[in-house]
PDB file of N, CA and C in Angstrom:
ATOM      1  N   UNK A   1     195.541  38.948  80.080  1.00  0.00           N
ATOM      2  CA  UNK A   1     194.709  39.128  81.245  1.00  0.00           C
ATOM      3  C   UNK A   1     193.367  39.703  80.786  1.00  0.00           C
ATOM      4  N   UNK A   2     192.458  39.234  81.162  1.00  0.00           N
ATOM      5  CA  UNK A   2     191.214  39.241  80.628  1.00  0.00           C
ATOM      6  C   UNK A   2     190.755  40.976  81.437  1.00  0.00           C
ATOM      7  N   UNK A   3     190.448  41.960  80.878  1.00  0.00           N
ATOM      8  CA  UNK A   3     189.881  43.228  81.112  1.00  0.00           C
ATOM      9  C   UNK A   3     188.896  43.990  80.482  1.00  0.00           C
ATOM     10  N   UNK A   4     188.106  44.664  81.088  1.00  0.00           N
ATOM     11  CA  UNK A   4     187.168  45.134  80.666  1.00  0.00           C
ATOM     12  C   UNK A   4     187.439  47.253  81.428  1.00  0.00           C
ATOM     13  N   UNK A   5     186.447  48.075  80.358  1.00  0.00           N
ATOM     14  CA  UNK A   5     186.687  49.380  80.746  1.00  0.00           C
ATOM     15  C   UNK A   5     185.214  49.532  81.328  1.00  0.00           C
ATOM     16  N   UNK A   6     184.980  50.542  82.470  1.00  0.00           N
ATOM     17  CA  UNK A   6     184.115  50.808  82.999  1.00  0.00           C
ATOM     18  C   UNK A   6     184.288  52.394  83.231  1.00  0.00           C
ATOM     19  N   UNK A   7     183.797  53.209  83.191  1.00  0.00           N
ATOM     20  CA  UNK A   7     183.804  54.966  83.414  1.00  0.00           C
ATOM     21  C   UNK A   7     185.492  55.082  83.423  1.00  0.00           C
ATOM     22  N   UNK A   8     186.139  54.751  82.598  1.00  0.00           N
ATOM     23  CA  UNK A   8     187.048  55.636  82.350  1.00  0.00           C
ATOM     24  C   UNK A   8     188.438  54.465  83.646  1.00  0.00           C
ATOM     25  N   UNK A   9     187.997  53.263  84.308  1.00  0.00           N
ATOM     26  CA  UNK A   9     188.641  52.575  84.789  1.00  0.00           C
ATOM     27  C   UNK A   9     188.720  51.415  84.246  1.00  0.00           C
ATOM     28  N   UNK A  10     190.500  50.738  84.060  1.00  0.00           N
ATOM     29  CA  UNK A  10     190.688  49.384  83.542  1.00  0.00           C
ATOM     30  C   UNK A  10     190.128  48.485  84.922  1.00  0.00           C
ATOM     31  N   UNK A  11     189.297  47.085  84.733  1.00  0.00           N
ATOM     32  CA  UNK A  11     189.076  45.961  85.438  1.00  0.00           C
ATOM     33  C   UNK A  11     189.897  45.157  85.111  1.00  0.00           C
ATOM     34  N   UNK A  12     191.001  43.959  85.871  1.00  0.00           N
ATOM     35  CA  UNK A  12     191.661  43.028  85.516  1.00  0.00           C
ATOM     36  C   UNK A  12     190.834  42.392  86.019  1.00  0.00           C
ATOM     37  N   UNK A  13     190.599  41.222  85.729  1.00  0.00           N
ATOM     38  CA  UNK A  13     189.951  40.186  86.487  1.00  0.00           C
ATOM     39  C   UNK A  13     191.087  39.074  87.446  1.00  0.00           C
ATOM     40  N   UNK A  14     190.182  39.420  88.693  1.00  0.00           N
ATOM     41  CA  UNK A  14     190.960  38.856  89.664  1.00  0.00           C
ATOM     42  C   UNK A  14     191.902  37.261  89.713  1.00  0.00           C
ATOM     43  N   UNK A  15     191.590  36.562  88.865  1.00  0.00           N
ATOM     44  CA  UNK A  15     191.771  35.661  88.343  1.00  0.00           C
ATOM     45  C   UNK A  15     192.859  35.181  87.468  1.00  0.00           C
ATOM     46  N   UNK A  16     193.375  36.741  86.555  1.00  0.00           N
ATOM     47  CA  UNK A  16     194.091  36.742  85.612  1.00  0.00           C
ATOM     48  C   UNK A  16     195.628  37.682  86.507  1.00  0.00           C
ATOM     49  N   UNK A  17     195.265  38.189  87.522  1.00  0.00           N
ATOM     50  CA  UNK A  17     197.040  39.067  87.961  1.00  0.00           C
ATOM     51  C   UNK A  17     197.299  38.385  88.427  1.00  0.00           C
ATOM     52  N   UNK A  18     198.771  38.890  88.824  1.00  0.00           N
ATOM     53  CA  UNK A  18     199.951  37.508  89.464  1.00  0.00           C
ATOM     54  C   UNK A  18     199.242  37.165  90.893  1.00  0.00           C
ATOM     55  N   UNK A  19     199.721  35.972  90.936  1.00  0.00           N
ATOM     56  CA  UNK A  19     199.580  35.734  92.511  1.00  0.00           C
ATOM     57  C   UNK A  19     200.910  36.050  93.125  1.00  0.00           C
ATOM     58  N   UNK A  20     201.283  36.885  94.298  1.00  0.00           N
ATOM     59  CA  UNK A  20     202.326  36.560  95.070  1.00  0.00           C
ATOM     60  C   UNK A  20     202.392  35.643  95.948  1.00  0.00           C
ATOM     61  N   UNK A  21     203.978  34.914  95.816  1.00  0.00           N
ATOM     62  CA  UNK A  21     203.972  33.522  96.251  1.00  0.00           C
ATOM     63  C   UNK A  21     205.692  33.880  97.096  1.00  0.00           C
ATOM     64  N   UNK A  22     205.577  33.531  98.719  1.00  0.00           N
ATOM     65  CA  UNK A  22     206.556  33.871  99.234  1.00  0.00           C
ATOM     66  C   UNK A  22     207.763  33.130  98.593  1.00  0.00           C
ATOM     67  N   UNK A  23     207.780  31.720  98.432  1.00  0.00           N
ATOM     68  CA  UNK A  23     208.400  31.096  97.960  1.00  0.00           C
ATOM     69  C   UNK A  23     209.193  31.314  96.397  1.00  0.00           C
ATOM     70  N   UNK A  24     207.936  31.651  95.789  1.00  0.00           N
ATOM     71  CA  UNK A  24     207.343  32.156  93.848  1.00  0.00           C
ATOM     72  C   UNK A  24     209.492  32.928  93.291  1.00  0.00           C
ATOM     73  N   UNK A  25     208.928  32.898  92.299  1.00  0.00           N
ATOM     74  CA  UNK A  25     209.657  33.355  91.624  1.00  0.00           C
ATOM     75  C   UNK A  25     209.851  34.954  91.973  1.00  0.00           C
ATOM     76  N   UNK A  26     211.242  35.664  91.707  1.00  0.00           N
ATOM     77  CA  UNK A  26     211.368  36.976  91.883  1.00  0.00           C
ATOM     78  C   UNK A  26     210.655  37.944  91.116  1.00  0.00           C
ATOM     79  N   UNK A  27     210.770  37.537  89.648  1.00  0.00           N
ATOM     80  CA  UNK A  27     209.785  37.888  88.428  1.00  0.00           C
ATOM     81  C   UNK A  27     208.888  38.123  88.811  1.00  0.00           C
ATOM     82  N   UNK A  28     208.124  37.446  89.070  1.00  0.00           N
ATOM     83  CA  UNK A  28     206.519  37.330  89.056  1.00  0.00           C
ATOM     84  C   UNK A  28     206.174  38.019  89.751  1.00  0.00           C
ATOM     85  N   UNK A  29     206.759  37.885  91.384  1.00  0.00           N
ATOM     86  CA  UNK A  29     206.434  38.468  92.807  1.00  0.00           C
ATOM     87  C   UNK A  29     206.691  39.924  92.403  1.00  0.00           C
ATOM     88  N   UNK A  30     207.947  40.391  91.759  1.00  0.00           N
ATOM     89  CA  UNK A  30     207.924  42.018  91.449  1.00  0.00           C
ATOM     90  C   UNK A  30     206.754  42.625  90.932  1.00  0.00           C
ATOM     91  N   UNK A  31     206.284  41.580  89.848  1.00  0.00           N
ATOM     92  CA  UNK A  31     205.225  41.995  88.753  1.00  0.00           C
ATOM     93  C   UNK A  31     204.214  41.956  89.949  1.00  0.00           C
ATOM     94  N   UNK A  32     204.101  41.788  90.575  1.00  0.00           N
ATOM     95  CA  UNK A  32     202.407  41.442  91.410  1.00  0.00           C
ATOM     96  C   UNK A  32     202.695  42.708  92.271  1.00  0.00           C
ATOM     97  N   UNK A  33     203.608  43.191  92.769  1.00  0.00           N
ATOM     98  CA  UNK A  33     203.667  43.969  93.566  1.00  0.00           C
ATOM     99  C   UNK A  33     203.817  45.475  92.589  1.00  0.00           C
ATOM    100  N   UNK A  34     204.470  45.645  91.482  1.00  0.00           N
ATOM    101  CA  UNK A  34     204.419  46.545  90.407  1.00  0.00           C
ATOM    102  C   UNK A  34     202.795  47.115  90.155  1.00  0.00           C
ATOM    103  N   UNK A  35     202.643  45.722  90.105  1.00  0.00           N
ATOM    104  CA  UNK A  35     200.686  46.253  89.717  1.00  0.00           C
ATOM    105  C   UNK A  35     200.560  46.801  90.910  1.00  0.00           C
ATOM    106  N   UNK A  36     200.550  46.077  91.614  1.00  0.00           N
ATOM    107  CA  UNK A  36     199.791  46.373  93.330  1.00  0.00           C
ATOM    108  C   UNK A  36     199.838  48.013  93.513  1.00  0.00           C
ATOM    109  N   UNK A  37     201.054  48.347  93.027  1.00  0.00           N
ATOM    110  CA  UNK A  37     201.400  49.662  93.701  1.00  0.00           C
ATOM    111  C   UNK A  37     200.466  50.672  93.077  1.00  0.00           C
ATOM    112  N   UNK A  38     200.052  50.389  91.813  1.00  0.00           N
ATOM    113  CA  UNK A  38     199.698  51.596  90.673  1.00  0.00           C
ATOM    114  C   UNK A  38     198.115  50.888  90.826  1.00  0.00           C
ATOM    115  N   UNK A  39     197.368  50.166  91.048  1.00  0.00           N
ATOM    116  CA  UNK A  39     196.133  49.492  91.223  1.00  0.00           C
ATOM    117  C   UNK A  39     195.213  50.750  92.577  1.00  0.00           C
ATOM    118  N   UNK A  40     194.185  51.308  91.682  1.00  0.00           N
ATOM    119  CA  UNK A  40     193.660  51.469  93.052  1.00  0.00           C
ATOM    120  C   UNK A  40     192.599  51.152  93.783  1.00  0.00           C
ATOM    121  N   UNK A  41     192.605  49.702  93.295  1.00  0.00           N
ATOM    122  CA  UNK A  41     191.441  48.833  95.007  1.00  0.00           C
ATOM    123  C   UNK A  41     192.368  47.226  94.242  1.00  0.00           C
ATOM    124  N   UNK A  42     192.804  46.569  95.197  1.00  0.00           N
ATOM    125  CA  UNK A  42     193.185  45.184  94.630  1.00  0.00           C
ATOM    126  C   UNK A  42     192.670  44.181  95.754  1.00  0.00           C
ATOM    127  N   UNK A  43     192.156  43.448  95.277  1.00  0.00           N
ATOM    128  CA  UNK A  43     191.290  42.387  96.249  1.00  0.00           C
ATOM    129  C   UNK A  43     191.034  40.915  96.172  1.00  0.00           C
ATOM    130  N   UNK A  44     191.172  40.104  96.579  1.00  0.00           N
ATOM    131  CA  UNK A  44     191.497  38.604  95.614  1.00  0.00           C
ATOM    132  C   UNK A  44     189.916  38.516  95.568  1.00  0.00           C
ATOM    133  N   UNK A  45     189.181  38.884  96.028  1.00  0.00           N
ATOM    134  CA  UNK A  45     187.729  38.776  95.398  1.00  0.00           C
ATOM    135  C   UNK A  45     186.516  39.407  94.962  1.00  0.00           C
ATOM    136  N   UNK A  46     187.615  40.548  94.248  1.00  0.00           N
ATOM    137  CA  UNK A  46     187.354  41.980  93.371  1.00  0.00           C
ATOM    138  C   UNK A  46     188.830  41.758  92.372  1.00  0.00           C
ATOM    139  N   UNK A  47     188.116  42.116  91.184  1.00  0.00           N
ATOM    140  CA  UNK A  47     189.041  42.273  89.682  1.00  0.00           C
ATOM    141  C   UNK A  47     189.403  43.989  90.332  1.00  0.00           C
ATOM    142  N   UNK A  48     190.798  43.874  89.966  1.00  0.00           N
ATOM    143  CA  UNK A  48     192.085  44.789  89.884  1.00  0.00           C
ATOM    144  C   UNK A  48     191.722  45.824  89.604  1.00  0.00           C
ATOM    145  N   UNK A  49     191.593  47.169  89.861  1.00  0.00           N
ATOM    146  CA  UNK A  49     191.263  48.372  89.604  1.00  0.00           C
ATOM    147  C   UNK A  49     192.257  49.757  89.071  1.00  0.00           C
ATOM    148  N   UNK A  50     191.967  49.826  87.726  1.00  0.00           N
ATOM    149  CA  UNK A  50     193.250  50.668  87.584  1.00  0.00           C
ATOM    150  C   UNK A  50     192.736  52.542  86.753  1.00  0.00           C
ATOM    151  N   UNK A  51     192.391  53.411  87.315  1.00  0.00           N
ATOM    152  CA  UNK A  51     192.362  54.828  87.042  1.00  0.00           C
ATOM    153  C   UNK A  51     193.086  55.031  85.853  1.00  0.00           C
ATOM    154  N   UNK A  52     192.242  55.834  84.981  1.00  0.00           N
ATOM    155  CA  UNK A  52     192.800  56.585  83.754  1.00  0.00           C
ATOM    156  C   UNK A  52     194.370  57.378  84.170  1.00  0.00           C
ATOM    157  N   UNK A  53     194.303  57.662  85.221  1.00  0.00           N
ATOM    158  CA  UNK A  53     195.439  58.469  85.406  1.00  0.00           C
ATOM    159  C   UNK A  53     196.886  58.188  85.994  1.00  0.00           C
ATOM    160  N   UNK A  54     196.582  56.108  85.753  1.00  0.00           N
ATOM    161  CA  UNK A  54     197.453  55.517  85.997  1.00  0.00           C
ATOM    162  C   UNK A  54     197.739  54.420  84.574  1.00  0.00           C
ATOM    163  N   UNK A  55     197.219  54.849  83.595  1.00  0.00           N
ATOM    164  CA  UNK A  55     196.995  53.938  82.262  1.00  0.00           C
ATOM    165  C   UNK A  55     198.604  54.161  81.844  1.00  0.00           C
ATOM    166  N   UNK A  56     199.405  55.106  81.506  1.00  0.00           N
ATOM    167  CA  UNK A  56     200.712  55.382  81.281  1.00  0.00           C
ATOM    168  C   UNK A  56     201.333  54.362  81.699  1.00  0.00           C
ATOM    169  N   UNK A  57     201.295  54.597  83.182  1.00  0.00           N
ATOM    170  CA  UNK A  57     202.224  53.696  84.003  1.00  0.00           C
ATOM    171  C   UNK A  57     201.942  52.008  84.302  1.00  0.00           C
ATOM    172  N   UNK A  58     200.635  51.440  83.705  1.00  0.00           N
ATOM    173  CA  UNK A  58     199.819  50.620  83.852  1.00  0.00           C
ATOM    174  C   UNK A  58     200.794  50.031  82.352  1.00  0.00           C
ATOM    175  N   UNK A  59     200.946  50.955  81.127  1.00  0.00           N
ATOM    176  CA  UNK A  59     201.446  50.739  79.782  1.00  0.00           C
ATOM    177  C   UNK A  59     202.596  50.311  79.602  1.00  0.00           C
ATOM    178  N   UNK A  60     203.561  51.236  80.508  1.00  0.00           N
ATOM    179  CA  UNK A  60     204.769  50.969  80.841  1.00  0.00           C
ATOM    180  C   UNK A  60     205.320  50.055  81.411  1.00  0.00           C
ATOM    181  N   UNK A  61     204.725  49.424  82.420  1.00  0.00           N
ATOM    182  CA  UNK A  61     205.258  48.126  83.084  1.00  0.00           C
ATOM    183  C   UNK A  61     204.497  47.018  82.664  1.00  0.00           C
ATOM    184  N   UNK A  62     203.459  46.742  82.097  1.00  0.00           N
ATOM    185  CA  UNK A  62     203.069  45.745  81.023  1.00  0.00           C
ATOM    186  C   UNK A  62     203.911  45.611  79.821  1.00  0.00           C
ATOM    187  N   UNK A  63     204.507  46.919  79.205  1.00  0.00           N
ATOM    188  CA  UNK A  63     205.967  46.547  78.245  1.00  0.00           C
ATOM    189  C   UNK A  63     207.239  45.945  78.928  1.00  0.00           C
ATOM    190  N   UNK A  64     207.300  46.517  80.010  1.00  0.00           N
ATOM    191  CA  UNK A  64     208.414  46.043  80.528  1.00  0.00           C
ATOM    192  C   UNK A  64     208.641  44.830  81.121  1.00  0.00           C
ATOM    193  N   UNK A  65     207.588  44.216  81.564  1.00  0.00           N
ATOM    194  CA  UNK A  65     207.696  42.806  81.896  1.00  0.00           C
ATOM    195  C   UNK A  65     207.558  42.024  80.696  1.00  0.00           C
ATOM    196  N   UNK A  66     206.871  42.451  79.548  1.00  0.00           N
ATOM    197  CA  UNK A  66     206.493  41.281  78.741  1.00  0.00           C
ATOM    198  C   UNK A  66     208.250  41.294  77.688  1.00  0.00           C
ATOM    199  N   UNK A  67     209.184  42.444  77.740  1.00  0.00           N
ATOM    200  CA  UNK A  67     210.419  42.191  77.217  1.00  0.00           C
ATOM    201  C   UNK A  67     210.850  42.103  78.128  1.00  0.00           C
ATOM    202  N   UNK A  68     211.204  41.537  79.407  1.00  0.00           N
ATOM    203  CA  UNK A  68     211.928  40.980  79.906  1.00  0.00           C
ATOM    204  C   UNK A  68     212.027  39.263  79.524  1.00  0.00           C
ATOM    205  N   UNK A  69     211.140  39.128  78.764  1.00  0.00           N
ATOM    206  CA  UNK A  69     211.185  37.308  78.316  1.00  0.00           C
ATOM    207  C   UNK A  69     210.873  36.206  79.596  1.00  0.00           C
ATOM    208  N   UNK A  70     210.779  36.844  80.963  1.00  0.00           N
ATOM    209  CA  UNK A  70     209.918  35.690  81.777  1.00  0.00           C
ATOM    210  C   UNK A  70     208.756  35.501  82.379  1.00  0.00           C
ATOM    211  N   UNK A  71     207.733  36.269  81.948  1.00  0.00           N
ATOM    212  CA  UNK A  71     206.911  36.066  82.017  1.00  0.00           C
ATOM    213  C   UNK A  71     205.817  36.065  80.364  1.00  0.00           C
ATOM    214  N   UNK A  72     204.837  34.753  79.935  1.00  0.00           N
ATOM    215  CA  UNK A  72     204.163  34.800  78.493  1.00  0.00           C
ATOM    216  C   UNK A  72     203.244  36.327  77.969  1.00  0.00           C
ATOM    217  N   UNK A  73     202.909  36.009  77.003  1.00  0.00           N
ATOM    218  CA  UNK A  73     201.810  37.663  76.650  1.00  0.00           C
ATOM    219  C   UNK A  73     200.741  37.784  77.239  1.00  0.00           C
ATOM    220  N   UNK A  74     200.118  36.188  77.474  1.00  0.00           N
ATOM    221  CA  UNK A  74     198.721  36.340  78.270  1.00  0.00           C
ATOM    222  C   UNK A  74     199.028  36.773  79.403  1.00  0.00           C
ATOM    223  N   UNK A  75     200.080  37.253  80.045  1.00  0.00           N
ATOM    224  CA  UNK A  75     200.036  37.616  81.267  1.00  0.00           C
ATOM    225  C   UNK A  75     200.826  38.977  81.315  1.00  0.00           C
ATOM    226  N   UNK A  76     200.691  39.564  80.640  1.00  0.00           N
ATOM    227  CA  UNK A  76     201.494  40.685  80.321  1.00  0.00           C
ATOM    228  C   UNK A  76     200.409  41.338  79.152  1.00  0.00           C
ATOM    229  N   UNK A  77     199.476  41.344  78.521  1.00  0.00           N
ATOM    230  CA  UNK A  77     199.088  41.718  77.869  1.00  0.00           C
ATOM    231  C   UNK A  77     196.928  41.766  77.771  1.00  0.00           C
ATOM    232  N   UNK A  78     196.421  42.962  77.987  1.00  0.00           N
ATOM    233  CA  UNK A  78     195.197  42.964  78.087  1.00  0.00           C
ATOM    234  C   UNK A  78     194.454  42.809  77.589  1.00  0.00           C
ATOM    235  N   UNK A  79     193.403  41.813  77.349  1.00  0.00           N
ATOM    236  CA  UNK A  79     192.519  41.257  76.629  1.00  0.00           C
ATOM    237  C   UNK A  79     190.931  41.157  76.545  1.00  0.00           C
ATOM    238  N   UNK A  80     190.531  42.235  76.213  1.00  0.00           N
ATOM    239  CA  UNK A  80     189.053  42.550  75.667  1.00  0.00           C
ATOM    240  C   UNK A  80     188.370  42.441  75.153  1.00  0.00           C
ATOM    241  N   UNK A  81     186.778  42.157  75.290  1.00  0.00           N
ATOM    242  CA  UNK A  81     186.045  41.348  74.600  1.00  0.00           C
ATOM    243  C   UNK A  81     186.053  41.903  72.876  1.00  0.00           C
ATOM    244  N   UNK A  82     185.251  41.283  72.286  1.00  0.00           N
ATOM    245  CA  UNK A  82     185.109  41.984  70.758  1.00  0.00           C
ATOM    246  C   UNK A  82     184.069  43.312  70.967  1.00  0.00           C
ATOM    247  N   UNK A  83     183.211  42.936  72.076  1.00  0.00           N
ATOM    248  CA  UNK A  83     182.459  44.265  71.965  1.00  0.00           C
ATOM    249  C   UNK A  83     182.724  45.398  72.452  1.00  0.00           C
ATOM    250  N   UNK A  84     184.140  45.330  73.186  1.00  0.00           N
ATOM    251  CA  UNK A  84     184.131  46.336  73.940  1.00  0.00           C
ATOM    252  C   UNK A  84     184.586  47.968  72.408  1.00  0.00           C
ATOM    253  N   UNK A  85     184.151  49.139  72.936  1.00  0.00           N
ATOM    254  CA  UNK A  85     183.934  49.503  71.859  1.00  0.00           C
ATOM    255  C   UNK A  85     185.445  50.314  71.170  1.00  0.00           C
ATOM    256  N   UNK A  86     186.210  51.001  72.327  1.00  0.00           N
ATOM    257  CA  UNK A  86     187.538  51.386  71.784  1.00  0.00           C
ATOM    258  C   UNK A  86     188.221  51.181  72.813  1.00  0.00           C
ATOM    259  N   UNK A  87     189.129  51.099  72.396  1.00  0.00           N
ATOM    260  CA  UNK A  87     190.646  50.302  73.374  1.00  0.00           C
ATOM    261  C   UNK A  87     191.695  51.936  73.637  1.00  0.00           C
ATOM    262  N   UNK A  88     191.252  52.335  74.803  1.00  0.00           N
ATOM    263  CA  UNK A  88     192.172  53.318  74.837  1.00  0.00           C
ATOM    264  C   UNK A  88     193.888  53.940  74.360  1.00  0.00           C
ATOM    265  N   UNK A  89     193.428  54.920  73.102  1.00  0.00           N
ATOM    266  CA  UNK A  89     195.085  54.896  72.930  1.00  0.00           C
ATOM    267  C   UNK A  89     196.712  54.560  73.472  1.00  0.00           C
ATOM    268  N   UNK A  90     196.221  54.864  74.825  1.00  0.00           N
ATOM    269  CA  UNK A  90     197.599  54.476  76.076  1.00  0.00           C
ATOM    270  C   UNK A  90     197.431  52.918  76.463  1.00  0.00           C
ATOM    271  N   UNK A  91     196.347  52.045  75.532  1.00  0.00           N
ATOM    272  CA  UNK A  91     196.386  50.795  76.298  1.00  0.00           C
ATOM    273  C   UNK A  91     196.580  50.107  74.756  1.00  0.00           C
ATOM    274  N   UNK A  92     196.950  50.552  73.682  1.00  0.00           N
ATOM    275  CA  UNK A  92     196.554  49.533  72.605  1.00  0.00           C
ATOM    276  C   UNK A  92     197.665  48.936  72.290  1.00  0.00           C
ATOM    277  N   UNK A  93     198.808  49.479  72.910  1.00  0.00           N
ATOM    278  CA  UNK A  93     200.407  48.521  72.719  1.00  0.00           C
ATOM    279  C   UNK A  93     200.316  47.271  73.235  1.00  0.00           C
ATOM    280  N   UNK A  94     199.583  47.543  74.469  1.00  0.00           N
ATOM    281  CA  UNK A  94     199.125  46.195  75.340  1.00  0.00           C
ATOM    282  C   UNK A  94     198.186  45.365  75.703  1.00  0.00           C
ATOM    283  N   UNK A  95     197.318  45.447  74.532  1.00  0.00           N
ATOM    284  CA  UNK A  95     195.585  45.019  74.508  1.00  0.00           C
ATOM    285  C   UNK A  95     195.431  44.179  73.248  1.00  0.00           C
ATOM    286  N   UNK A  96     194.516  43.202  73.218  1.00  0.00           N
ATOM    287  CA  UNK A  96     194.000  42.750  72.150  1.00  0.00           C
ATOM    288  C   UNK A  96     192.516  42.636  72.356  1.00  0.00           C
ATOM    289  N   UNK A  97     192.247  41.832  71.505  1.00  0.00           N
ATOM    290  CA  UNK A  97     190.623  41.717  71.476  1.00  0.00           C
ATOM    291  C   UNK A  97     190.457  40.386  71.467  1.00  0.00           C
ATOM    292  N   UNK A  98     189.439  39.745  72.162  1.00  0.00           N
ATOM    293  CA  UNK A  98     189.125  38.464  72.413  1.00  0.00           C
ATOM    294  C   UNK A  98     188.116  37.644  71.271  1.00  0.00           C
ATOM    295  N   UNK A  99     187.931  37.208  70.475  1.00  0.00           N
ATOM    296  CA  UNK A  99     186.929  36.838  69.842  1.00  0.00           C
ATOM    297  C   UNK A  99     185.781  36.024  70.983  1.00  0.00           C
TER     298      UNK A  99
END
C-alpha cells in the first residue's frame, strides 16, 4: 500500500486499503474494518489517516493479516517512496521502499 509520513502521521493512499464489499470476502471485509477502527479520518476521497500513537497497533494487524496467507504483501505491507527519509522503527517490519 502505497504511504507516505507527514508530522508524525502515516497516509495510506485511498486507493491502496481494502474496499468493503457486502458480498466480498470475510478476510478482506475484517481487514477493512480492522484498519477502519484504528484510522483516524478514513474517506474514499482522502488517503487513510493513521496517528503515531496508533503505529503499534497499525504494526500489529498488518503482521497479522499478511500471516494469515489470504490476503498478498502489497496489501498488507507499506510502501514508501525512496525519498522518504526514515521509516519509523514501529513501521519497518511492514514497510519497504519504492524505487
Amino acid at each position: 500500500m502505497r504511504a507516505k509520513i507527514d508530522n508524525e502521521v502515516v497516509f495510506i493512499h485511498r486507493d491502496d486499503v481494502p474496499k468493503y464489499n457486502k458480498q466480498g470476502s470475510i478476510v478482506r471485509n475484517s481487514y477493512f474494518w480492522a484498519l477502519k477502527s484504528i484510522a483516524g479520518r478514513t474517506h474514499s476521497r482522502y488517503d487513510w489517516e493513521f496517528e503515531s500513537e496508533v503505529w503499534i497497533a497499525l504494526q500489529r494487524l498488518l503482521i497479522s493479516f499478511a500471516e494469515s496467507g489470504y490476503l498478498s504483501t502489497r496489501e498488507t505491507q507499506l510502501e514508501f517512496d525512496a525519498e522518504t527519509e526514515a521509516i519509523p522503527q514501529l513501521l519497518r517490519l511492514v514497510s519497504t521502499r519504492r524505487e
